[in-house]
PDB file of N, CA and C in Angstrom:
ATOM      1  N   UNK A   1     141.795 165.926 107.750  1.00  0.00           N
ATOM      2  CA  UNK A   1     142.433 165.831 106.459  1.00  0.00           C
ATOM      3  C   UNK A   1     141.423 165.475 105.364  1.00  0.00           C
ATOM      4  N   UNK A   2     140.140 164.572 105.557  1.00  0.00           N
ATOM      5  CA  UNK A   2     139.354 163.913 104.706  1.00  0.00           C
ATOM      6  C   UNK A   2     138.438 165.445 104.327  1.00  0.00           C
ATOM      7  N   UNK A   3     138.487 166.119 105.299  1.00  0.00           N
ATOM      8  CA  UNK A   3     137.795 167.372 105.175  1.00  0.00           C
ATOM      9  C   UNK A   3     138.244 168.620 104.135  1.00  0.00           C
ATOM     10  N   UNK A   4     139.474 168.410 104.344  1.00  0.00           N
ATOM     11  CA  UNK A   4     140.066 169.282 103.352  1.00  0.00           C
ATOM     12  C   UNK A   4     140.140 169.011 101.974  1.00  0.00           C
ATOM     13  N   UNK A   5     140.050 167.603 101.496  1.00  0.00           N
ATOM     14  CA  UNK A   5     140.081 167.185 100.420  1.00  0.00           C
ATOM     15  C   UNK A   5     138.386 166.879  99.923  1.00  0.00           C
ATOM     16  N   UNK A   6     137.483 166.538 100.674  1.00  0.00           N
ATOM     17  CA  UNK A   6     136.182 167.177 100.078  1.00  0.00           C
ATOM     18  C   UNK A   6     136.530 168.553  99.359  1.00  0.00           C
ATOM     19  N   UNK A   7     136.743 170.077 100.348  1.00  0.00           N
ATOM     20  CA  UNK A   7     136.889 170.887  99.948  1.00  0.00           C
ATOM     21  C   UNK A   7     137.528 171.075  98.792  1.00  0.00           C
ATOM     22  N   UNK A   8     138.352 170.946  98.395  1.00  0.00           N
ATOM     23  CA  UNK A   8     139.008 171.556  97.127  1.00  0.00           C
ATOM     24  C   UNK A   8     139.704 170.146  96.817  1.00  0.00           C
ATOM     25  N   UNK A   9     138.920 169.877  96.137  1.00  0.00           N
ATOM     26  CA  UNK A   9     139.352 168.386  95.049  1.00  0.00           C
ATOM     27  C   UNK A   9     139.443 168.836  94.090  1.00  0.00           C
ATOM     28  N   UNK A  10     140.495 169.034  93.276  1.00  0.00           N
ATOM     29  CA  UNK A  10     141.088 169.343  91.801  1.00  0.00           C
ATOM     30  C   UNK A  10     141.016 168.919  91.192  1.00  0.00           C
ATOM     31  N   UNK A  11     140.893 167.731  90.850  1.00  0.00           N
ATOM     32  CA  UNK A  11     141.372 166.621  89.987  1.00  0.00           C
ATOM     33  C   UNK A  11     139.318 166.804  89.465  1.00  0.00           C
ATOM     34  N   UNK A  12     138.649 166.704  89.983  1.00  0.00           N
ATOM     35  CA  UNK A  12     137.113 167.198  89.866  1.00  0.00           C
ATOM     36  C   UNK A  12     136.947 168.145  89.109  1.00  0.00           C
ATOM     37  N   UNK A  13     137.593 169.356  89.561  1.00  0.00           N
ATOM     38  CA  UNK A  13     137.418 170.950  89.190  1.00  0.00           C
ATOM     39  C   UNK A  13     138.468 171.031  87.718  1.00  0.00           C
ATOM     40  N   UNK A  14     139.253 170.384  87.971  1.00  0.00           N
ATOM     41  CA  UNK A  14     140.540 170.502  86.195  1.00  0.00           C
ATOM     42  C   UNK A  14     139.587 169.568  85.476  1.00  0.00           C
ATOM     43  N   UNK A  15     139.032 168.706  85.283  1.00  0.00           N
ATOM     44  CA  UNK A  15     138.199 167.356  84.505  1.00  0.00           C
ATOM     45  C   UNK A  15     136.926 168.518  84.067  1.00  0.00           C
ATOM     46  N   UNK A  16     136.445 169.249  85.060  1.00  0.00           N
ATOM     47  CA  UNK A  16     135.355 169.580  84.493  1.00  0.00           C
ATOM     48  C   UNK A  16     135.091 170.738  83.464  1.00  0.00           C
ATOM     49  N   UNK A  17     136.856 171.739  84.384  1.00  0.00           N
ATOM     50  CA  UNK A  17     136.978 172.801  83.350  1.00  0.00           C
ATOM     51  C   UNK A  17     137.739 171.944  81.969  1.00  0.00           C
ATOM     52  N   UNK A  18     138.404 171.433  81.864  1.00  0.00           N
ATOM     53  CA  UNK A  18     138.935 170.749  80.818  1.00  0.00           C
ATOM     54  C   UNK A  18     137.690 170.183  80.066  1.00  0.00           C
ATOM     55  N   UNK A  19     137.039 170.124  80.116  1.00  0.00           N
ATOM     56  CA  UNK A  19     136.039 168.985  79.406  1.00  0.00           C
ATOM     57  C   UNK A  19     134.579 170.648  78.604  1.00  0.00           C
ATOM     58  N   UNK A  20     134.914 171.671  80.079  1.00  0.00           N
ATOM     59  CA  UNK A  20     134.125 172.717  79.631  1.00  0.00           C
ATOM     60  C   UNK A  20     134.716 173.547  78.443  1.00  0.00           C
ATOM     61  N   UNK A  21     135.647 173.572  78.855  1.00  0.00           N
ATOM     62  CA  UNK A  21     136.759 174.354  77.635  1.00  0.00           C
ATOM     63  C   UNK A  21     136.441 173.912  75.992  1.00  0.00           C
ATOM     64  N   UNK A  22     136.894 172.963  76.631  1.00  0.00           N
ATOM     65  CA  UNK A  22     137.257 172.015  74.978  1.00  0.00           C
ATOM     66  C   UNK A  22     135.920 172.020  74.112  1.00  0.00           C
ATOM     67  N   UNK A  23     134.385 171.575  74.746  1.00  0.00           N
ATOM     68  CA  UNK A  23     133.301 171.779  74.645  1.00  0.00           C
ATOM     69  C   UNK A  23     133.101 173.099  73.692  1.00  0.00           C
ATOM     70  N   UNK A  24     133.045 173.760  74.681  1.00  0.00           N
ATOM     71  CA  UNK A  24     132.901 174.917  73.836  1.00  0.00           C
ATOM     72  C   UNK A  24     133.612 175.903  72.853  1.00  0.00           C
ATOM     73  N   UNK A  25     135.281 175.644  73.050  1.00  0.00           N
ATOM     74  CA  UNK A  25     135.846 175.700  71.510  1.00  0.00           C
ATOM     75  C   UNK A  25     135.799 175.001  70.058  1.00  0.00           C
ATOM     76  N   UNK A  26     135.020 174.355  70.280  1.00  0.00           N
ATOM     77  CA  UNK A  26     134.730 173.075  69.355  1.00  0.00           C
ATOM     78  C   UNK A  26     133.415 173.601  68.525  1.00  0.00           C
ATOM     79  N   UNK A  27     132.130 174.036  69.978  1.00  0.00           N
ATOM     80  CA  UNK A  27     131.086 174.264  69.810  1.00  0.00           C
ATOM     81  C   UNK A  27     131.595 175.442  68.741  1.00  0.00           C
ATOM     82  N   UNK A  28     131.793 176.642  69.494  1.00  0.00           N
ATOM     83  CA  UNK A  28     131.845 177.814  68.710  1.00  0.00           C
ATOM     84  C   UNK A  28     132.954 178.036  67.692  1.00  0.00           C
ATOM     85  N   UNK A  29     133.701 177.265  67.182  1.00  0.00           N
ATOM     86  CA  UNK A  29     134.736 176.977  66.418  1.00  0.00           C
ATOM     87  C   UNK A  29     133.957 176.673  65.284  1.00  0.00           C
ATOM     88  N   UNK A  30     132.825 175.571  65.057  1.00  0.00           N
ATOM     89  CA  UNK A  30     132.055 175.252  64.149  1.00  0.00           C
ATOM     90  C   UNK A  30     130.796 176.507  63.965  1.00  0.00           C
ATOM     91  N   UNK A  31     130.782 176.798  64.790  1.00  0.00           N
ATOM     92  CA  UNK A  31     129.504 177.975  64.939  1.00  0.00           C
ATOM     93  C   UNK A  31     130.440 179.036  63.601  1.00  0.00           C
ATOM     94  N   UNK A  32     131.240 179.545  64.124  1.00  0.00           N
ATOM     95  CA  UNK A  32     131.849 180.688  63.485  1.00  0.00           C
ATOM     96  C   UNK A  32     132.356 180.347  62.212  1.00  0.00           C
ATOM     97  N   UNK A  33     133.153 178.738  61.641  1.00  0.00           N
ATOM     98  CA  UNK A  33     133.084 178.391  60.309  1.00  0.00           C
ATOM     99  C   UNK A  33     131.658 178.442  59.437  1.00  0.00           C
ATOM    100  N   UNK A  34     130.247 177.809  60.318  1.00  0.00           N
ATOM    101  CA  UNK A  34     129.575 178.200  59.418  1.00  0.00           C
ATOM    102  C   UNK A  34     128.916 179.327  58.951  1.00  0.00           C
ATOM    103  N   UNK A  35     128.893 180.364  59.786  1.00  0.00           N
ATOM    104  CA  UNK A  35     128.753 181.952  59.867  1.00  0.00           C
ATOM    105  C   UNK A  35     129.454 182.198  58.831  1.00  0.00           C
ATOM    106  N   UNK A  36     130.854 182.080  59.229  1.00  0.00           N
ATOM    107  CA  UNK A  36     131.624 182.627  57.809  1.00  0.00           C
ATOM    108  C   UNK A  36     131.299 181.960  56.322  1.00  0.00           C
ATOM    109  N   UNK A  37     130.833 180.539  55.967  1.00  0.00           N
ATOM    110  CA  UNK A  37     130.565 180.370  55.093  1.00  0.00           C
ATOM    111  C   UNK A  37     129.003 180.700  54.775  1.00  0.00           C
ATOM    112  N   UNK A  38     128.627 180.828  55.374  1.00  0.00           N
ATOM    113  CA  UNK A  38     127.233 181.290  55.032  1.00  0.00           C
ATOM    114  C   UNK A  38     127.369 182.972  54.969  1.00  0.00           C
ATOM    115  N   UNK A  39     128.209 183.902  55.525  1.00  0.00           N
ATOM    116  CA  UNK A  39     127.915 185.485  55.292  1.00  0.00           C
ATOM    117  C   UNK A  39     129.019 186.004  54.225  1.00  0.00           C
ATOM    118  N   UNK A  40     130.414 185.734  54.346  1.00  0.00           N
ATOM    119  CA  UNK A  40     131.638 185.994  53.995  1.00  0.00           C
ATOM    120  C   UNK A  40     132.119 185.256  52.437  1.00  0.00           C
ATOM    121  N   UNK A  41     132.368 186.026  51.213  1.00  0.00           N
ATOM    122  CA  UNK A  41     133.428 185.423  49.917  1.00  0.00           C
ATOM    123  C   UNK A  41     134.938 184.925  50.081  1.00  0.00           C
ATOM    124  N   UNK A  42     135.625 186.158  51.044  1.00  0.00           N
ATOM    125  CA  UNK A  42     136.898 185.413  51.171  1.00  0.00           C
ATOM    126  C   UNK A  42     137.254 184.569  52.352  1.00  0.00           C
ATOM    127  N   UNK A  43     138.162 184.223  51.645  1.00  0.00           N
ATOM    128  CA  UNK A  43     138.695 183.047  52.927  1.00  0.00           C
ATOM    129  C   UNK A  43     139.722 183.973  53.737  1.00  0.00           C
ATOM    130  N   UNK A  44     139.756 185.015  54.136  1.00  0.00           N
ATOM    131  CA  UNK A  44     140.697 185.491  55.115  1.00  0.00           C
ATOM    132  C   UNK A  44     139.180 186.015  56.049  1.00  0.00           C
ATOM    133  N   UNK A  45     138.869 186.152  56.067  1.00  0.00           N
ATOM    134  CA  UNK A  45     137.087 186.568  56.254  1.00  0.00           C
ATOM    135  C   UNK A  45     136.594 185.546  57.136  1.00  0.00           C
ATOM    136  N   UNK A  46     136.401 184.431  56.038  1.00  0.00           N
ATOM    137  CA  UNK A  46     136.019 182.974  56.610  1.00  0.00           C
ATOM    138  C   UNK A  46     137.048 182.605  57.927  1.00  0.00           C
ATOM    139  N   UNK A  47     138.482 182.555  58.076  1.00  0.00           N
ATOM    140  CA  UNK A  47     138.797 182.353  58.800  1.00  0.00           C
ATOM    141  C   UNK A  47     139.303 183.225  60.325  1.00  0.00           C
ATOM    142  N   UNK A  48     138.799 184.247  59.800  1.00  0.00           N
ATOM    143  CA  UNK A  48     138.400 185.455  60.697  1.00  0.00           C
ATOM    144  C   UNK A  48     137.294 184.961  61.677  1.00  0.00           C
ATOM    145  N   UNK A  49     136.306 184.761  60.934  1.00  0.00           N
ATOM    146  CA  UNK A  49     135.121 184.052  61.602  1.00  0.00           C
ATOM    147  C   UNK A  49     134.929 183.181  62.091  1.00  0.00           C
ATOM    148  N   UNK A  50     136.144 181.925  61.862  1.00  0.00           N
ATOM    149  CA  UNK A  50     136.228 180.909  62.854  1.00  0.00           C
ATOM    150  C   UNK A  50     137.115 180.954  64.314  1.00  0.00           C
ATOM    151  N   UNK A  51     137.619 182.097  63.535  1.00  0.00           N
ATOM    152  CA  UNK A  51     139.116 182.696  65.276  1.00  0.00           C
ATOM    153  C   UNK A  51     138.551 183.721  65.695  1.00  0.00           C
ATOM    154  N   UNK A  52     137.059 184.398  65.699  1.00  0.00           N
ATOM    155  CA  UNK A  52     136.269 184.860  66.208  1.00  0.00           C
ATOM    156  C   UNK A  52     135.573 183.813  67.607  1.00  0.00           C
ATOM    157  N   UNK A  53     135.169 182.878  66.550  1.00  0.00           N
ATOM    158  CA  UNK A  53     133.890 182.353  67.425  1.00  0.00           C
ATOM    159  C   UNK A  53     134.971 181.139  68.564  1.00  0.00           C
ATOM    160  N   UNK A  54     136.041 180.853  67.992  1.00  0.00           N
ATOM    161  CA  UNK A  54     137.412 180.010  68.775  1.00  0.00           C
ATOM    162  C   UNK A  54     137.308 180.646  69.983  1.00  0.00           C
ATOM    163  N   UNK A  55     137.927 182.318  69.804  1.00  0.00           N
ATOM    164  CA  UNK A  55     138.187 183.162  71.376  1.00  0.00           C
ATOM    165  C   UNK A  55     136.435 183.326  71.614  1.00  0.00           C
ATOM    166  N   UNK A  56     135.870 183.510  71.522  1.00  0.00           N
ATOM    167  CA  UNK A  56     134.779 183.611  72.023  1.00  0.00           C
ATOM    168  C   UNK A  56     134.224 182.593  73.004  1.00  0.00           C
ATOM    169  N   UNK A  57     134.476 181.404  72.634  1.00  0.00           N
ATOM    170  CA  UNK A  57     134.137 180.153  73.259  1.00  0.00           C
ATOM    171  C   UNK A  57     135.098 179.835  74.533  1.00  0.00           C
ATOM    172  N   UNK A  58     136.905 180.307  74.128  1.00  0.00           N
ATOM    173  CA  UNK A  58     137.509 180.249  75.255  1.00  0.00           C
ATOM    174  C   UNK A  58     137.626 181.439  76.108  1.00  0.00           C
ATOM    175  N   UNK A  59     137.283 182.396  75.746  1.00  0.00           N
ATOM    176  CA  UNK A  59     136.775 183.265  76.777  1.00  0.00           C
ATOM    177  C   UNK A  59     135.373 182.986  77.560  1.00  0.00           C
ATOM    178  N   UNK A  60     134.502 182.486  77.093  1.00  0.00           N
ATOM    179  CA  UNK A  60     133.362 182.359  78.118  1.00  0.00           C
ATOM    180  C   UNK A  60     133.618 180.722  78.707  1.00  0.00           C
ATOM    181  N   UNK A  61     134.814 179.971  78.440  1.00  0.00           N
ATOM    182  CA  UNK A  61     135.128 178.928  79.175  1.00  0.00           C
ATOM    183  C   UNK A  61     135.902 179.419  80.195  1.00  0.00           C
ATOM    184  N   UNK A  62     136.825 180.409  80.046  1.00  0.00           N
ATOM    185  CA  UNK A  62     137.879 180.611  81.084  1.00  0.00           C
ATOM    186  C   UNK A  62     137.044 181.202  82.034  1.00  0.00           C
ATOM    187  N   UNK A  63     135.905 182.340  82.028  1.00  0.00           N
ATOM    188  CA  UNK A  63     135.154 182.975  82.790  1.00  0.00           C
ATOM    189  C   UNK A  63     134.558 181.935  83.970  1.00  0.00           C
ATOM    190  N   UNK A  64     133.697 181.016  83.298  1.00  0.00           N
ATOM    191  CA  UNK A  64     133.314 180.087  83.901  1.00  0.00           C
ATOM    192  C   UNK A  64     133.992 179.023  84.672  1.00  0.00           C
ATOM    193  N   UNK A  65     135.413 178.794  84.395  1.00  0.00           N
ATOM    194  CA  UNK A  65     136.419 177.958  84.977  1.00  0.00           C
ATOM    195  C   UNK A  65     136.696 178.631  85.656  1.00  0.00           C
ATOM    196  N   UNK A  66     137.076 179.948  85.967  1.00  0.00           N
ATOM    197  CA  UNK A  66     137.885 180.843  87.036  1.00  0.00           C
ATOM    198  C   UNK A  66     136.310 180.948  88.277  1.00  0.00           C
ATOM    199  N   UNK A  67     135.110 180.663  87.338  1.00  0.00           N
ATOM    200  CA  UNK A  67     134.108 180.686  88.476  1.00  0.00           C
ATOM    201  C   UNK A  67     134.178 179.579  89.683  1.00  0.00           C
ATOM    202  N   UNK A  68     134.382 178.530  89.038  1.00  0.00           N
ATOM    203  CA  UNK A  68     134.665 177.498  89.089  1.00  0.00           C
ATOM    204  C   UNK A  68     135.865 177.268  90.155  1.00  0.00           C
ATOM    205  N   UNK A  69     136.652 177.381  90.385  1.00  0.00           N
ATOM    206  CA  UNK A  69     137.525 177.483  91.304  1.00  0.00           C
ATOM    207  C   UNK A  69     137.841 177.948  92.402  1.00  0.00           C
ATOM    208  N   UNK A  70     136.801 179.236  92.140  1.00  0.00           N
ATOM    209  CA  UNK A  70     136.681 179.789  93.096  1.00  0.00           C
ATOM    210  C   UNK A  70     135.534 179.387  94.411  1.00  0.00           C
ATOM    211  N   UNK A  71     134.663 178.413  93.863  1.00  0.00           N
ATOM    212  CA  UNK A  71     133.946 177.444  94.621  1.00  0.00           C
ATOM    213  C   UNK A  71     133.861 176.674  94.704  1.00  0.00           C
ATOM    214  N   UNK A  72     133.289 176.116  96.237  1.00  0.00           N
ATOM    215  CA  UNK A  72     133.472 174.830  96.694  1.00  0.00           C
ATOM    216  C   UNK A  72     133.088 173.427  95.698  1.00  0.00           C
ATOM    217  N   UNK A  73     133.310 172.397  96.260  1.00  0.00           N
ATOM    218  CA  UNK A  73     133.583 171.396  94.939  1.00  0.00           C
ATOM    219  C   UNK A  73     131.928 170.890  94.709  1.00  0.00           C
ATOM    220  N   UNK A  74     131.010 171.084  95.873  1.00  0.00           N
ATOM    221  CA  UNK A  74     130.169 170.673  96.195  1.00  0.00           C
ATOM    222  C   UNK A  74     128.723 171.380  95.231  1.00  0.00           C
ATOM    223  N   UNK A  75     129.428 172.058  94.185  1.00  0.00           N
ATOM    224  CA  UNK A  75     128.600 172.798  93.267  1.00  0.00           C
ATOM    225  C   UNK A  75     128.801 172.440  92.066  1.00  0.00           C
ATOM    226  N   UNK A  76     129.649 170.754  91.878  1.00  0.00           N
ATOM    227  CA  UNK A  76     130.019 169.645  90.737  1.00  0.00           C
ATOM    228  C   UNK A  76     129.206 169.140  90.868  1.00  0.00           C
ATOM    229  N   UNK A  77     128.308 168.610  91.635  1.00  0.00           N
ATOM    230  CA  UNK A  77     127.365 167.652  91.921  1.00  0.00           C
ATOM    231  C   UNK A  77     126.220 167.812  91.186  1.00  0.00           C
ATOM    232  N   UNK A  78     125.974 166.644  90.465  1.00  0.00           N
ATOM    233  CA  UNK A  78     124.579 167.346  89.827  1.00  0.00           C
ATOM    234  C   UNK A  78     123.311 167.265  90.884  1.00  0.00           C
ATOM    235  N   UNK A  79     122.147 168.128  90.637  1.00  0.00           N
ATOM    236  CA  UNK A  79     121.268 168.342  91.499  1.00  0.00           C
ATOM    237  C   UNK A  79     120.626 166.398  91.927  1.00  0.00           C
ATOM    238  N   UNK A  80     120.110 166.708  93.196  1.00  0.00           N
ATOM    239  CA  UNK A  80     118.944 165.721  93.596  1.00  0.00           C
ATOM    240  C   UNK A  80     117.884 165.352  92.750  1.00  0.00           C
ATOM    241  N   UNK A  81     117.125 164.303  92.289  1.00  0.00           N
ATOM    242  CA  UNK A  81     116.050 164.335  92.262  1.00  0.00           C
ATOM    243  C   UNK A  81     115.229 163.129  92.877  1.00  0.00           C
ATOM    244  N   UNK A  82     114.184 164.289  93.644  1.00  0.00           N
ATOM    245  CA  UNK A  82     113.620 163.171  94.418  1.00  0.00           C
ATOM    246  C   UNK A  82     112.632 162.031  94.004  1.00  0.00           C
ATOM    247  N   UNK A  83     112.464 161.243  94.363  1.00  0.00           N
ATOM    248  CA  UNK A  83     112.000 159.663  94.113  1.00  0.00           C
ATOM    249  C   UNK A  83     110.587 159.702  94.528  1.00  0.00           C
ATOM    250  N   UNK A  84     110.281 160.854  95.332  1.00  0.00           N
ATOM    251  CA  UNK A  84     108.275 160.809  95.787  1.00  0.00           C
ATOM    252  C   UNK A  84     107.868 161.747  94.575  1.00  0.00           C
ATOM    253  N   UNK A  85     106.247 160.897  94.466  1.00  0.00           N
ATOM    254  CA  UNK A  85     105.256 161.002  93.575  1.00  0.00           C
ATOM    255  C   UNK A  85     105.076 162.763  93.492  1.00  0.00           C
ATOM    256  N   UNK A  86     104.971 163.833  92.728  1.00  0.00           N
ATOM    257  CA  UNK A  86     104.323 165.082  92.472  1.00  0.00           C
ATOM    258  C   UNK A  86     102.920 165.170  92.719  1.00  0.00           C
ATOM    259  N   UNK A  87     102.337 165.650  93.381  1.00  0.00           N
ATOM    260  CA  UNK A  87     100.689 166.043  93.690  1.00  0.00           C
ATOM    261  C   UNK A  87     100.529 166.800  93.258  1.00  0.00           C
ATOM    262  N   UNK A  88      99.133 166.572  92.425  1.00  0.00           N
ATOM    263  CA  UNK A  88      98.914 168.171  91.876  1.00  0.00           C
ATOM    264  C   UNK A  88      97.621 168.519  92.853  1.00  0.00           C
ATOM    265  N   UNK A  89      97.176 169.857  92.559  1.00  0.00           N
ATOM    266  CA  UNK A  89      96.917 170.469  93.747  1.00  0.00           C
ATOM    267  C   UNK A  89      94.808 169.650  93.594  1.00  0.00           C
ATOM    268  N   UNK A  90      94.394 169.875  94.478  1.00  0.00           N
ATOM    269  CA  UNK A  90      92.547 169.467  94.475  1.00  0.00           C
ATOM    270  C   UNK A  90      92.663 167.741  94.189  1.00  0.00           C
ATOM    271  N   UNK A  91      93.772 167.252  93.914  1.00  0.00           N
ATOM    272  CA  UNK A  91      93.430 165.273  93.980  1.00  0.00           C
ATOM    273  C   UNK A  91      94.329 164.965  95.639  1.00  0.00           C
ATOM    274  N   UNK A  92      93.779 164.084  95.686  1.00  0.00           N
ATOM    275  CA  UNK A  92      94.626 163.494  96.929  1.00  0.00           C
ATOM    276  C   UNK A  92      94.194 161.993  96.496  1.00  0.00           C
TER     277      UNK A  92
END
């Protein structure tokens, strides 16, 4: 049972897509307001450009969340890093 819940822990995988999502509608939400104020005169334009860069951001969140689910939980983990010294090559 402890095995199965390593495997597919949700509560992991919803936190991370939730947190990825939001991230990046935010990100590209501001991206695309200032695009539009920096290229665009009207404001139907301007806000074109912010519900541009909105779906843009939740489309490459959902992509990545549906990646996300589809693998094991064990690819949440952030990498190792190891604790021994780097050698560079000719010193010892």
């Amino acid at each position: 049972m402890a095995e199965n819940r390593k495997e597919y822990d949700w509560d992991a995988k919803w936190d991370a897509c939730l947190d990825l999502s939001l991230r990046r509608f935010v990100y590209s939400s501001v991206a695309g307001a200032f695009t539009g104020l920096l290229l665009f005169r009207s404001p139907a334009t301007r806000w074109a450009s912010v519900a541009f860069g909105a779906g843009a951001g939740l489309g490459s969140a959902y992509s990545d969340c549906s990646r996300l689910f589809d693998s094991p939980t064990a690819n949440l983990r952030p990498p190792q890093v190891s604790s021994s010294p780097v050698s560079q090559d000719g010193q010892e």
